[in-house]
PDB file of N, CA and C in Angstrom:
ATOM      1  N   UNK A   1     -82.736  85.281 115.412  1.00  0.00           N
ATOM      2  CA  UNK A   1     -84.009  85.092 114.751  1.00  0.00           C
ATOM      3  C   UNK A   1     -85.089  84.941 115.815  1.00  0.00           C
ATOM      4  N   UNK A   2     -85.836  85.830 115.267  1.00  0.00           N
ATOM      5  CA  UNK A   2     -87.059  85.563 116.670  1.00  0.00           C
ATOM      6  C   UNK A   2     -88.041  84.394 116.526  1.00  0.00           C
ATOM      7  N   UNK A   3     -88.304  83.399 117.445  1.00  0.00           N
ATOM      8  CA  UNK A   3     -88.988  82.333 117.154  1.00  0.00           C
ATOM      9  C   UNK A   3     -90.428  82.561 116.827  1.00  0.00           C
ATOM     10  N   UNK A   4     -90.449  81.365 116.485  1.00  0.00           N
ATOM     11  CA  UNK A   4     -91.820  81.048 115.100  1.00  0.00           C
ATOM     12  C   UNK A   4     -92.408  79.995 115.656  1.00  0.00           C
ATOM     13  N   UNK A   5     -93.248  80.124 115.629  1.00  0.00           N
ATOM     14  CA  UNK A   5     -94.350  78.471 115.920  1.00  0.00           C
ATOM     15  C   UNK A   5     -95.201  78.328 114.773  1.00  0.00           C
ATOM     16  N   UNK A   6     -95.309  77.265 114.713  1.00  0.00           N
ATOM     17  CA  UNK A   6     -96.612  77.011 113.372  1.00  0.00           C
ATOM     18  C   UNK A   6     -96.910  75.488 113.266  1.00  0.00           C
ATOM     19  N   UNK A   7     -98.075  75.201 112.777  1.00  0.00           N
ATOM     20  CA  UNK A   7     -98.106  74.052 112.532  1.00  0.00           C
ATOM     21  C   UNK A   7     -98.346  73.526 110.790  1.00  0.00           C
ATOM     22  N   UNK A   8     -97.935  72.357 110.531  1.00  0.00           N
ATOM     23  CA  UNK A   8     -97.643  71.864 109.410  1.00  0.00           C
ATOM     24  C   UNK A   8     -98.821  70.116 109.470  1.00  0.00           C
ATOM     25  N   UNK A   9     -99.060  70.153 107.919  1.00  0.00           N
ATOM     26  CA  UNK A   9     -99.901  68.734 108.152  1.00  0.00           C
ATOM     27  C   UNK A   9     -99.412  67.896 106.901  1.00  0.00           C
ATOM     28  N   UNK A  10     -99.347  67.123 107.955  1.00  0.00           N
ATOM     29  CA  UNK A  10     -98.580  65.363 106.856  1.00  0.00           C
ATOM     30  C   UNK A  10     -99.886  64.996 106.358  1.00  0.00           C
ATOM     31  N   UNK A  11     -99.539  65.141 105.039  1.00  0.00           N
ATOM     32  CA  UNK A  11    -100.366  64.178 104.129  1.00  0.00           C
ATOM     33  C   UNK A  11    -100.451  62.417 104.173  1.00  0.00           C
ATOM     34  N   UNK A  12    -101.365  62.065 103.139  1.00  0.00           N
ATOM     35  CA  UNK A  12    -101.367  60.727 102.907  1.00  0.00           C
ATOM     36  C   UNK A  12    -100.175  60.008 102.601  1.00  0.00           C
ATOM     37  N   UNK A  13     -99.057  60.571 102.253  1.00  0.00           N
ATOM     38  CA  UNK A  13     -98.015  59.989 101.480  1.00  0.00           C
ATOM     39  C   UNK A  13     -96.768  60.085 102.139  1.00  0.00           C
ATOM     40  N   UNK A  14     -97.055  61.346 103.619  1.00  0.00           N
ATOM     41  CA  UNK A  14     -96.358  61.281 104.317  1.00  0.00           C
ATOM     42  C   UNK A  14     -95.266  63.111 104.065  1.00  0.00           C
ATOM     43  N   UNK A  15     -96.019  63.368 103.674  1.00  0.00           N
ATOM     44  CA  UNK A  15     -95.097  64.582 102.985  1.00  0.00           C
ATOM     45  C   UNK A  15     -95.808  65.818 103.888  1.00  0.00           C
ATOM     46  N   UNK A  16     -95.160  66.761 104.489  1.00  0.00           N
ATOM     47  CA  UNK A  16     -95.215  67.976 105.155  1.00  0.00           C
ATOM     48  C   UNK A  16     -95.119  69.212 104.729  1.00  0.00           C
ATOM     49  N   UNK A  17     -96.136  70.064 104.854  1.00  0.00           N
ATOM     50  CA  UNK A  17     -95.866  70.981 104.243  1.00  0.00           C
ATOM     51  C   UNK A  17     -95.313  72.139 105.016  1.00  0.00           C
ATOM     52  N   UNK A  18     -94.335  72.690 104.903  1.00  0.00           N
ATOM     53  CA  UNK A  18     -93.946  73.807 105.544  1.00  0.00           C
ATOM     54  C   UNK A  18     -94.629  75.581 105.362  1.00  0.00           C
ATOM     55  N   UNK A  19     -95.216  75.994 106.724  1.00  0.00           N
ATOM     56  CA  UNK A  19     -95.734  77.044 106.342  1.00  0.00           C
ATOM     57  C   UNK A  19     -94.691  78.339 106.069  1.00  0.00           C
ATOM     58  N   UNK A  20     -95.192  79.102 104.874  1.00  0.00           N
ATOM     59  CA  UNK A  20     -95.256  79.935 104.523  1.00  0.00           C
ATOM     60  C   UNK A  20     -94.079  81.059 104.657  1.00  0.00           C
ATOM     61  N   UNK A  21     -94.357  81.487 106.268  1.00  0.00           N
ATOM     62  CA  UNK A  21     -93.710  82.253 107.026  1.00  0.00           C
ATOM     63  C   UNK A  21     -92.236  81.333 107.308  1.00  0.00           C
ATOM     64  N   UNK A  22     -92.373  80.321 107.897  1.00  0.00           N
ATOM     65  CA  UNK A  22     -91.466  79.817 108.363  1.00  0.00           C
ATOM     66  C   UNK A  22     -90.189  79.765 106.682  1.00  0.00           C
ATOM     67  N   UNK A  23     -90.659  79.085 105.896  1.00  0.00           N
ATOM     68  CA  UNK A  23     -90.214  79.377 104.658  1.00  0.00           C
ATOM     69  C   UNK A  23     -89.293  80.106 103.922  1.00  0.00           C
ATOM     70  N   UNK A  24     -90.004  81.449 104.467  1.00  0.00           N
ATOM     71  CA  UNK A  24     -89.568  82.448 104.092  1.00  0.00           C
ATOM     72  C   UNK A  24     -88.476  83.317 104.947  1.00  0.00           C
ATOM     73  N   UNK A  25     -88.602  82.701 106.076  1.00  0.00           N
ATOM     74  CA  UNK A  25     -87.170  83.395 107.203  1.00  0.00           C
ATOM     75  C   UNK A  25     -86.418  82.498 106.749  1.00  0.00           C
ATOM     76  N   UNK A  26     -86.751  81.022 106.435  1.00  0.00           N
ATOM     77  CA  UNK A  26     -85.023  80.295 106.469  1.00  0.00           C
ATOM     78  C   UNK A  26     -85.152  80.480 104.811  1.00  0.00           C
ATOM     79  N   UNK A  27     -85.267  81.192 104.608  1.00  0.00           N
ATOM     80  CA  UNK A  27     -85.008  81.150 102.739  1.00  0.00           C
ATOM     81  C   UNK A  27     -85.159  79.527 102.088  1.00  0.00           C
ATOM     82  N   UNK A  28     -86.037  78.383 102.156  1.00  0.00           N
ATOM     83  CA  UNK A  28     -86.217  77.484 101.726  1.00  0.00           C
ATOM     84  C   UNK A  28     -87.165  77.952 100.539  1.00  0.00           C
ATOM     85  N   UNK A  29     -86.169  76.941  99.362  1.00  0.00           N
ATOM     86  CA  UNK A  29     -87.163  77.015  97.990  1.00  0.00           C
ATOM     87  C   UNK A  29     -87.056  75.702  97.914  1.00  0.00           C
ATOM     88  N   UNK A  30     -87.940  75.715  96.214  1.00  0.00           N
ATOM     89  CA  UNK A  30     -88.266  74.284  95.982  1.00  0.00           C
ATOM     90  C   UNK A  30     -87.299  73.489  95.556  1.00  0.00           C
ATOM     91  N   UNK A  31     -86.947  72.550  96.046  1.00  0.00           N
ATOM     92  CA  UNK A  31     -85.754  71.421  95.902  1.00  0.00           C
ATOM     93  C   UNK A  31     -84.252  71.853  96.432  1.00  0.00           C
ATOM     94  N   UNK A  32     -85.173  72.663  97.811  1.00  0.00           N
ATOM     95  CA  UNK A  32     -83.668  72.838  98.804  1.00  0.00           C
ATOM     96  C   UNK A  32     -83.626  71.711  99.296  1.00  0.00           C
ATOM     97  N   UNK A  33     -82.868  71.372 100.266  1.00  0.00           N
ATOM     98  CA  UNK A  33     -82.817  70.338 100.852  1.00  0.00           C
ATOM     99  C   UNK A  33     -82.712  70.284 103.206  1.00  0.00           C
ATOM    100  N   UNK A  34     -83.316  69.646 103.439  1.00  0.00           N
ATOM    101  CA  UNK A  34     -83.350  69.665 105.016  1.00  0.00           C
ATOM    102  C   UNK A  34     -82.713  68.375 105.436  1.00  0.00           C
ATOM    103  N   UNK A  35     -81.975  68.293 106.669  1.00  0.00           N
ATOM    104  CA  UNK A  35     -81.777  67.357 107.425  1.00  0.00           C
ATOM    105  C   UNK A  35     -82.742  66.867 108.598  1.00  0.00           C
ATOM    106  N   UNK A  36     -83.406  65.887 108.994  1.00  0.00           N
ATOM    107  CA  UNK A  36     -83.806  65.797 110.342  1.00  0.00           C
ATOM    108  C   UNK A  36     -83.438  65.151 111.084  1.00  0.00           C
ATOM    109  N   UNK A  37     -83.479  65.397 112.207  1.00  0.00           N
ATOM    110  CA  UNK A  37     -83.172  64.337 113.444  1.00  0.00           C
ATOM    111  C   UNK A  37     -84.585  64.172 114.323  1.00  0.00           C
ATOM    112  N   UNK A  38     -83.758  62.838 114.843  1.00  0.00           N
ATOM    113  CA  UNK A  38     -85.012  62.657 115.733  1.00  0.00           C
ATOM    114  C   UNK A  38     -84.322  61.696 116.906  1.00  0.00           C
ATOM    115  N   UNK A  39     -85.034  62.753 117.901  1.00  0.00           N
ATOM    116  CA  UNK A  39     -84.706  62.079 119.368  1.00  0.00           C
ATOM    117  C   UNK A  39     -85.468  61.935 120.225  1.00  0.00           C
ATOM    118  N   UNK A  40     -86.409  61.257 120.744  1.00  0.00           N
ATOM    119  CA  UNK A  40     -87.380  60.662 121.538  1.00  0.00           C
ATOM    120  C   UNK A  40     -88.933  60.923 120.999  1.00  0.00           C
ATOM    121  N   UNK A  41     -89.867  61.957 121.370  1.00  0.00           N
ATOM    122  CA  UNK A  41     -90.416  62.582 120.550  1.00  0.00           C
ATOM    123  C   UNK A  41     -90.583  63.869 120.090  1.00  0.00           C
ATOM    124  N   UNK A  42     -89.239  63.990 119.502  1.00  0.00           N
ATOM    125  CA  UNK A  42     -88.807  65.466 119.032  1.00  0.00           C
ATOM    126  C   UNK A  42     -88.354  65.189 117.774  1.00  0.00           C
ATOM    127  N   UNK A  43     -88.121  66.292 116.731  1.00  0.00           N
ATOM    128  CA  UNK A  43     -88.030  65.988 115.813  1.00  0.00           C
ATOM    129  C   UNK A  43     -87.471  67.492 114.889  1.00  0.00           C
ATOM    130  N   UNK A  44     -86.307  67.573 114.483  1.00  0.00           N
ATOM    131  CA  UNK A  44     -86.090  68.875 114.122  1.00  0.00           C
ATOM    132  C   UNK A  44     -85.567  68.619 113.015  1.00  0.00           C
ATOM    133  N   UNK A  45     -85.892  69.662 111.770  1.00  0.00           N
ATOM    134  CA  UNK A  45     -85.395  69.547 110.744  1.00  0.00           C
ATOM    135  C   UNK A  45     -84.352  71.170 110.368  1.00  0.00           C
ATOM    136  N   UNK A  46     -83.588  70.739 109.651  1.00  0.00           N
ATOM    137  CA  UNK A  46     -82.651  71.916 109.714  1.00  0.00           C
ATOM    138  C   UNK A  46     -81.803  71.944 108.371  1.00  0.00           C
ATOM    139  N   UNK A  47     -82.078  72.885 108.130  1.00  0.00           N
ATOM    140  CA  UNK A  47     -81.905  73.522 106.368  1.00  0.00           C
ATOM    141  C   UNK A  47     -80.387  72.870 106.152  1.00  0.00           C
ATOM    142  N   UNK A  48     -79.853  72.781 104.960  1.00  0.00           N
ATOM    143  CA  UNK A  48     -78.999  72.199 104.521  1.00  0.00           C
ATOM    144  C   UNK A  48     -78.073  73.290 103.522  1.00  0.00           C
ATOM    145  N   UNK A  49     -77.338  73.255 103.768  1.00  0.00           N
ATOM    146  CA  UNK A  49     -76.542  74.597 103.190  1.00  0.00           C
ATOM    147  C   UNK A  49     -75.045  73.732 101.889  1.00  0.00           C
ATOM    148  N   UNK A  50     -75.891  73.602 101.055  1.00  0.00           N
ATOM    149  CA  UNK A  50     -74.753  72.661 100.003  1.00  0.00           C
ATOM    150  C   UNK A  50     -73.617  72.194 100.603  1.00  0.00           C
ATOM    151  N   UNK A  51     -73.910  71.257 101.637  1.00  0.00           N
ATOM    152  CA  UNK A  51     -73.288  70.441 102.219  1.00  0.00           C
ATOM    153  C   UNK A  51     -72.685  68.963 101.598  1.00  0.00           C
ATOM    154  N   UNK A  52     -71.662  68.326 101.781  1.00  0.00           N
ATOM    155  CA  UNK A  52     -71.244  67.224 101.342  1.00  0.00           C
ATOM    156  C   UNK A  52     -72.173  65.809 102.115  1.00  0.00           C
ATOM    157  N   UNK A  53     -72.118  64.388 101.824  1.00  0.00           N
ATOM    158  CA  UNK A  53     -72.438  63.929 102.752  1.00  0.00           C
ATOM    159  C   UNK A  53     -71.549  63.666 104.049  1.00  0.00           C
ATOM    160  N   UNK A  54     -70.641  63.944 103.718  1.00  0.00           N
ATOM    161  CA  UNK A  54     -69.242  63.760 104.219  1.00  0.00           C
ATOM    162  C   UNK A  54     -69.628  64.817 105.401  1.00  0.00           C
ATOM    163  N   UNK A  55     -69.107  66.245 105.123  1.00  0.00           N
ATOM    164  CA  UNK A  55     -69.708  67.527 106.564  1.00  0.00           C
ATOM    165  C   UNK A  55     -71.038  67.224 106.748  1.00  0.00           C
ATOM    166  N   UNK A  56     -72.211  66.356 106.554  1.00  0.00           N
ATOM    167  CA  UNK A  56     -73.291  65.902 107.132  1.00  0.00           C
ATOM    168  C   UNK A  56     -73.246  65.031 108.253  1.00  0.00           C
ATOM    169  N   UNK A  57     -72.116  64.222 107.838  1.00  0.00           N
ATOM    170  CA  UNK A  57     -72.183  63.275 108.772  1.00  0.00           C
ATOM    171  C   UNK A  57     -70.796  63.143 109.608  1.00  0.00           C
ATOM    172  N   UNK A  58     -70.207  64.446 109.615  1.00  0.00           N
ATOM    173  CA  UNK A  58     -69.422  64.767 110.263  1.00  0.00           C
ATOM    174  C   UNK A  58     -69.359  64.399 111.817  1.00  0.00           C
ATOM    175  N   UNK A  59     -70.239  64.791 112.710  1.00  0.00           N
ATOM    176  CA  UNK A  59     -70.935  64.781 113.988  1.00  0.00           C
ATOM    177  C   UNK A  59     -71.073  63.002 114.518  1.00  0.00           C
ATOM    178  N   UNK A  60     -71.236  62.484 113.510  1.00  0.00           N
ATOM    179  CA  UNK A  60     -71.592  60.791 113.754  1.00  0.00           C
ATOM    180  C   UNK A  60     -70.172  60.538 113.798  1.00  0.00           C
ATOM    181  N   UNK A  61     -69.388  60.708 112.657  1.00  0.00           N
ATOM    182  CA  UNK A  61     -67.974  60.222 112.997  1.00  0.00           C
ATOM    183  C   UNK A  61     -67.474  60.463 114.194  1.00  0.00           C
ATOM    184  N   UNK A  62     -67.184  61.921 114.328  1.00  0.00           N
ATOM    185  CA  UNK A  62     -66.374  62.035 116.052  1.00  0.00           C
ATOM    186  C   UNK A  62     -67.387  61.090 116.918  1.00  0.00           C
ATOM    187  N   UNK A  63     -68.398  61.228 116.953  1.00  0.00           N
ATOM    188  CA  UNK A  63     -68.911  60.440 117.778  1.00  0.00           C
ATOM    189  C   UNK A  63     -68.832  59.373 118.258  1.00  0.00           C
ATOM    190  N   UNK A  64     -68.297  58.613 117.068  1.00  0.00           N
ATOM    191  CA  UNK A  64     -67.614  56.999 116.709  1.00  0.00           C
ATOM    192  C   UNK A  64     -66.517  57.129 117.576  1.00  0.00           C
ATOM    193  N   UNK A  65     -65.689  57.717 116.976  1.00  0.00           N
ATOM    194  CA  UNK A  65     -64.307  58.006 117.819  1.00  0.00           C
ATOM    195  C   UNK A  65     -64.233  57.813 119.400  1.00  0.00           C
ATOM    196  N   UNK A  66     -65.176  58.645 119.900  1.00  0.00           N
ATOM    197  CA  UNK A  66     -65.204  58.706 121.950  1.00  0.00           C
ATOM    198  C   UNK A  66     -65.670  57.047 121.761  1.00  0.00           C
ATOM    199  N   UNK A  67     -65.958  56.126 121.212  1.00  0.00           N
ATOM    200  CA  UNK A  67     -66.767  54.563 121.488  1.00  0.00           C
ATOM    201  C   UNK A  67     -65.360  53.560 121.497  1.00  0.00           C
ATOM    202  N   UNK A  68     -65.457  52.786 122.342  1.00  0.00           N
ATOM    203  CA  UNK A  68     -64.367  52.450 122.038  1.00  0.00           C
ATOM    204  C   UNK A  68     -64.856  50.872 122.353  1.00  0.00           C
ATOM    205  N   UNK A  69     -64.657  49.669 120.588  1.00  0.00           N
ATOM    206  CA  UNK A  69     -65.382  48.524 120.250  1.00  0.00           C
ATOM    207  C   UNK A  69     -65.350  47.632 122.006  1.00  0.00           C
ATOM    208  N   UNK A  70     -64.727  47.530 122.581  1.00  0.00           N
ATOM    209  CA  UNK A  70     -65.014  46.587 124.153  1.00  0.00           C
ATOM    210  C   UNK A  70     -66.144  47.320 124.662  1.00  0.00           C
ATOM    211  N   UNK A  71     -66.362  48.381 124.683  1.00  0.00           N
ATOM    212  CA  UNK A  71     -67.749  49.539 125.166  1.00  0.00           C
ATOM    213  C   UNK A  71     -69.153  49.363 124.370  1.00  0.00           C
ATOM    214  N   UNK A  72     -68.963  48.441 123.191  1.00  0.00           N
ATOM    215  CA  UNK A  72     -70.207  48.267 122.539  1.00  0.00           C
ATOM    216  C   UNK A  72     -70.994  47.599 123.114  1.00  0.00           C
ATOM    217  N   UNK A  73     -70.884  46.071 123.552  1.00  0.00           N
ATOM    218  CA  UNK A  73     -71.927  45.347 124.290  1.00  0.00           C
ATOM    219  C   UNK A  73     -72.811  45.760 125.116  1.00  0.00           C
ATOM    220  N   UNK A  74     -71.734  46.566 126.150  1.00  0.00           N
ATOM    221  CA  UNK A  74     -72.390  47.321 127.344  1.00  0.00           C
ATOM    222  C   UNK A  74     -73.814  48.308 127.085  1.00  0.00           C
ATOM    223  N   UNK A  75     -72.970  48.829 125.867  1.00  0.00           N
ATOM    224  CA  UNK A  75     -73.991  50.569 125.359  1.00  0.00           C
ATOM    225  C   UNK A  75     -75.204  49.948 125.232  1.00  0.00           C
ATOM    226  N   UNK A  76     -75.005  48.688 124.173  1.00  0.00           N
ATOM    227  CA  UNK A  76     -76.068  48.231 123.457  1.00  0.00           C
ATOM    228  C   UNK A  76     -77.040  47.655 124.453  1.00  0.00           C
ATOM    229  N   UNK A  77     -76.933  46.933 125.408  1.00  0.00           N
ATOM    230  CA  UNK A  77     -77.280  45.974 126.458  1.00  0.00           C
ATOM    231  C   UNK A  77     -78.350  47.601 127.551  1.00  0.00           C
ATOM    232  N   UNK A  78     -77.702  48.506 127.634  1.00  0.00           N
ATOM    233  CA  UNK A  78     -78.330  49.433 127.745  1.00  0.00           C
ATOM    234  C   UNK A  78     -78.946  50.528 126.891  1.00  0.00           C
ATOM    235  N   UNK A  79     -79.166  50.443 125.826  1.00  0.00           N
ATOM    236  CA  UNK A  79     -79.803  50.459 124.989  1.00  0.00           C
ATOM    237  C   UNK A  79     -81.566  50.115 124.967  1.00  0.00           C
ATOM    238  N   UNK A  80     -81.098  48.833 124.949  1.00  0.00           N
ATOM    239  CA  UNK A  80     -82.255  47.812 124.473  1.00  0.00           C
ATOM    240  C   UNK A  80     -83.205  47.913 126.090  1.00  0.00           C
ATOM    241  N   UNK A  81     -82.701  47.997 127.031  1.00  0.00           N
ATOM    242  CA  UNK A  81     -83.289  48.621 128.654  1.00  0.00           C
ATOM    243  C   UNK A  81     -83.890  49.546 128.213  1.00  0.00           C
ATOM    244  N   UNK A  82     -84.430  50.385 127.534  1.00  0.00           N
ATOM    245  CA  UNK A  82     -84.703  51.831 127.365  1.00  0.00           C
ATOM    246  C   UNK A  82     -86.172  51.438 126.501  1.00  0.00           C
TER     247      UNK A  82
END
């Protein structure tokens, strides 16, 4: 897919509107559904393909897995440094 730039404006209520074009390449209609993430100040949202919450949050579980509970204090303690 060839990239797209555009900009979008948050309303009063907090709601975004997605332009047009962009729309229309990822085939989004009304009461599809998006995921977002957000990591520092980035922020990506990414179409949702009748997904469970379960294969949504697939990615967090393994993630859990590599942590291992004696490794929490530490993470967190560096964490909160940040």
């Amino acid at each position: 897919m060839a990239e797209t730039i555009d900009i979008g404006i948050i309303s009063s209520r907090g709601q975004i509107a997605i332009p047009i074009e962009i729309r229309e390449k990822m085939h989004l209609k009304e009461g599809g559904k998006v995921i977002f993430f957000l990591e520092g100040d980035a922020l990506l949202i990414k179409k949702v393909e009748n997904l469970s919450w379960k294969d949504i949050t697939k990615p967090l579980r393994e993630a859990k897995k590599k942590i291992k509970e004696e490794d929490v204090p530490e993470l967190v303690h560096k964490l909160r440094k940040r």
